[in-house]
Protein backbone atom coordinates (compact mmCIF):
# COMPACT_ATOMS: atom_id res chain seq x y z
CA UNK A 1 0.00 0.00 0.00
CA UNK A 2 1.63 3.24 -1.16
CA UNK A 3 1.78 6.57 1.24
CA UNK A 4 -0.92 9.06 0.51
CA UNK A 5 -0.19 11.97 -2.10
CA UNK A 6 -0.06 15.67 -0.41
CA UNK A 7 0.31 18.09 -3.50
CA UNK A 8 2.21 20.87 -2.35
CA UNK A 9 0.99 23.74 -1.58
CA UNK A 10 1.33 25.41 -4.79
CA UNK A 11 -1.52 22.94 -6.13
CA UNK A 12 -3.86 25.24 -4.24
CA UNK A 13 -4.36 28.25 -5.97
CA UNK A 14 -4.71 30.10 -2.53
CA UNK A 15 -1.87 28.77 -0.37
CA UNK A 16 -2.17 29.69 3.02
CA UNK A 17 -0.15 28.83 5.86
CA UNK A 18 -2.86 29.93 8.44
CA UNK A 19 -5.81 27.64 9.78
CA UNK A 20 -8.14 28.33 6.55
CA UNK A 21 -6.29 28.62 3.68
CA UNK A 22 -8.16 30.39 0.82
CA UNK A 23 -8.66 33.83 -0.22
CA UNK A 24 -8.57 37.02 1.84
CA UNK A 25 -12.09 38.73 1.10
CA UNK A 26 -12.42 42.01 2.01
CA UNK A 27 -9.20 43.06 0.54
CA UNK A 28 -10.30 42.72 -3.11
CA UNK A 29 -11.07 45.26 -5.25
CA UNK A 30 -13.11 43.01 -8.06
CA UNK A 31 -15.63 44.60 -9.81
CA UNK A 32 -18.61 43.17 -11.02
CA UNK A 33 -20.44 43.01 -14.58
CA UNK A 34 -23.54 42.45 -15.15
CA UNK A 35 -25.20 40.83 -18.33
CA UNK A 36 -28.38 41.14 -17.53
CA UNK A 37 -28.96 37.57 -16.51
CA UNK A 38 -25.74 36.55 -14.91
CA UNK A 39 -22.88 38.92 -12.50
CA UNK A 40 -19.62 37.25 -12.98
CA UNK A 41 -16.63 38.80 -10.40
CA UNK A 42 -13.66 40.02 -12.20
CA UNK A 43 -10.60 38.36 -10.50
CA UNK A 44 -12.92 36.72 -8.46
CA UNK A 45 -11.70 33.24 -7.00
CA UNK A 46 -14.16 31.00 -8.11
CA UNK A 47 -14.57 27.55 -6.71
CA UNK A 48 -11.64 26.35 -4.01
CA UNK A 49 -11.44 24.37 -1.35
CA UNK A 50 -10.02 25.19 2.58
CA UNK A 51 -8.55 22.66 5.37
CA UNK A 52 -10.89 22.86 8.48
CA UNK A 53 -8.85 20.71 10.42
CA UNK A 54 -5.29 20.20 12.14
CA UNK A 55 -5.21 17.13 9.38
CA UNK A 56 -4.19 17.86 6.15
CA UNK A 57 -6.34 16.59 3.29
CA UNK A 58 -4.92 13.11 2.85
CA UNK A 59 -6.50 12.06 -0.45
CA UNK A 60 -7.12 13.88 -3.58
CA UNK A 61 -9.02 13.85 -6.72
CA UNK A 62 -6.82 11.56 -9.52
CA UNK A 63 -7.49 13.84 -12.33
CA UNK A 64 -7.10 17.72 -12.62
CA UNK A 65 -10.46 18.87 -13.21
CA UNK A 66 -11.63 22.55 -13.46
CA UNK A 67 -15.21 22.65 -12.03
CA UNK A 68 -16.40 26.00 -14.27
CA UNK A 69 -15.68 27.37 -17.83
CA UNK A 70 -13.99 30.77 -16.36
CA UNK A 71 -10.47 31.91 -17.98
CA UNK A 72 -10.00 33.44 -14.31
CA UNK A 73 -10.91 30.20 -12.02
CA UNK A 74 -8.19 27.43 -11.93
CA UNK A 75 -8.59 25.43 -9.45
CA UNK A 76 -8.02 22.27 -10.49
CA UNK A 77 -7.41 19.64 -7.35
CA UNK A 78 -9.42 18.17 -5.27
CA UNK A 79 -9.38 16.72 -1.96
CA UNK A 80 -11.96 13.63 -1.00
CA UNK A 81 -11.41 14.54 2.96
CA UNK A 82 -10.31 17.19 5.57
CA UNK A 83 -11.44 20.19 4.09
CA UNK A 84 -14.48 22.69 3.27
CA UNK A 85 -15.57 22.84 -0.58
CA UNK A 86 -16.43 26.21 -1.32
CA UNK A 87 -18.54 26.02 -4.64
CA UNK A 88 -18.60 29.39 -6.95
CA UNK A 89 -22.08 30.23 -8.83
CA UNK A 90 -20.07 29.00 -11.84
CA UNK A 91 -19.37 25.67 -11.09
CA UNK A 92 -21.10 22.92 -13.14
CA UNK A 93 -19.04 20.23 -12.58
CA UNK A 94 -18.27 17.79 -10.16
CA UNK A 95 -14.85 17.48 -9.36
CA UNK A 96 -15.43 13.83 -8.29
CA UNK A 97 -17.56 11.94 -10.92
CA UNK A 98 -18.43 12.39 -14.70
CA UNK A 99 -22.29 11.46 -13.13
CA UNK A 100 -23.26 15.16 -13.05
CA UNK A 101 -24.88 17.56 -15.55
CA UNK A 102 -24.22 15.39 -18.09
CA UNK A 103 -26.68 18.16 -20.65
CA UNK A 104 -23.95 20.56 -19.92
CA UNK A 105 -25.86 23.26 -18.58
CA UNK A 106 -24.06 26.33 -17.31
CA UNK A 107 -26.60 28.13 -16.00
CA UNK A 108 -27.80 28.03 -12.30
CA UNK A 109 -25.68 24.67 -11.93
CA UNK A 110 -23.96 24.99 -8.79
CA UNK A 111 -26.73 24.83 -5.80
CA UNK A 112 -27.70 21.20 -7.65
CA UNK A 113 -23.57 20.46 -7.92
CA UNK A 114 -23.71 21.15 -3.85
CA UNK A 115 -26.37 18.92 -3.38
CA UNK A 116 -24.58 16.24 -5.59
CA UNK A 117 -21.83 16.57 -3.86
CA UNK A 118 -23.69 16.00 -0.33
CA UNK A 119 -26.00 13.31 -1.56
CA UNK A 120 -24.18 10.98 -3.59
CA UNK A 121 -20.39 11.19 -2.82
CA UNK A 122 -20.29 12.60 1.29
CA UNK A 123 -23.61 10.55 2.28
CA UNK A 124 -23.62 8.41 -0.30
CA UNK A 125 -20.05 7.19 0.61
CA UNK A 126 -18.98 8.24 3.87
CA UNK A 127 -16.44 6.03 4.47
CA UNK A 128 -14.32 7.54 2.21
CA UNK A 129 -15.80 11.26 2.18
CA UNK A 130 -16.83 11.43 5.42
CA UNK A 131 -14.96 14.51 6.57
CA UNK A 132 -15.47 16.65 3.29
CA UNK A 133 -17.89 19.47 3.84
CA UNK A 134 -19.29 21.50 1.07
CA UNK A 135 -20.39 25.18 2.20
CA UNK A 136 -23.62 26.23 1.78
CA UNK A 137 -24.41 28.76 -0.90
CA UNK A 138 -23.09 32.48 -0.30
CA UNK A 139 -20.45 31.53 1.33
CA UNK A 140 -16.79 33.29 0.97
């Protein structure tokens, strides 16, 4: 049985040495555009994930997947435990399975991708996503 893979800390696009790594909000100065139907933050950090716990995220995602179409949102590693998903409005993918939104929608995808993620992999399977939480919409 090998040792589990830790990617560095570089993997995570908001490195962090503190308790929750992630972004800083309330230090940005993104601004927002609006099409009418959809506000999409400029330099905004999309979808990441944070460590809640003294453990470190032991197992991870075996492909790179980017959860969201953005130019500006590359997170692209996952972790299955130890840590808090936050989920952008953008995301329409789930960065565990091929199972969801398989029309492709883009639209309005990402409080059904949070429920997904609860229902079939953390509940579904909580032996081996047991200690992933996903945060609940409007989070930062």
């Amino acid at each position: 049985m090998s040792a589990p893979q830790i990617p560095s800390a570089g993997n995570n696009d908001y490195p962090d040495p503190g308790p929750n790594p992630g972004p800083k909000f309330g230090t940005s100065t993104s601004t927002v555009t609006s099409t009418g139907t959809d506000s999409t933050h400029k330099n905004s950090y999309g979808s990441y994930w944070r460590g809640y716990s003294i453990n470190p995220p032991r197992h991870w995602a075996q492909s790179k997947k980017r959860i969201c179409d953005c130019e500006n949102h590359n997170q692209e590693e996952w972790p299955f435990d130890f840590a808090e998903l936050i989920i952008a409005p953008c995301a329409c993918k789930c960065p565990f399975c091929n199972d969801f939104n398989k029309a492709l929608k883009t639209k309005h995808m990402a409080s059904n991708l949070r429920r997904h993620i609860t229902k079939t992999h953390i509940e579904g399977n909580p032996d081996f996503y047991g200690t992933l939480v996903v945060a609940p919409g409007g989070m930062k």
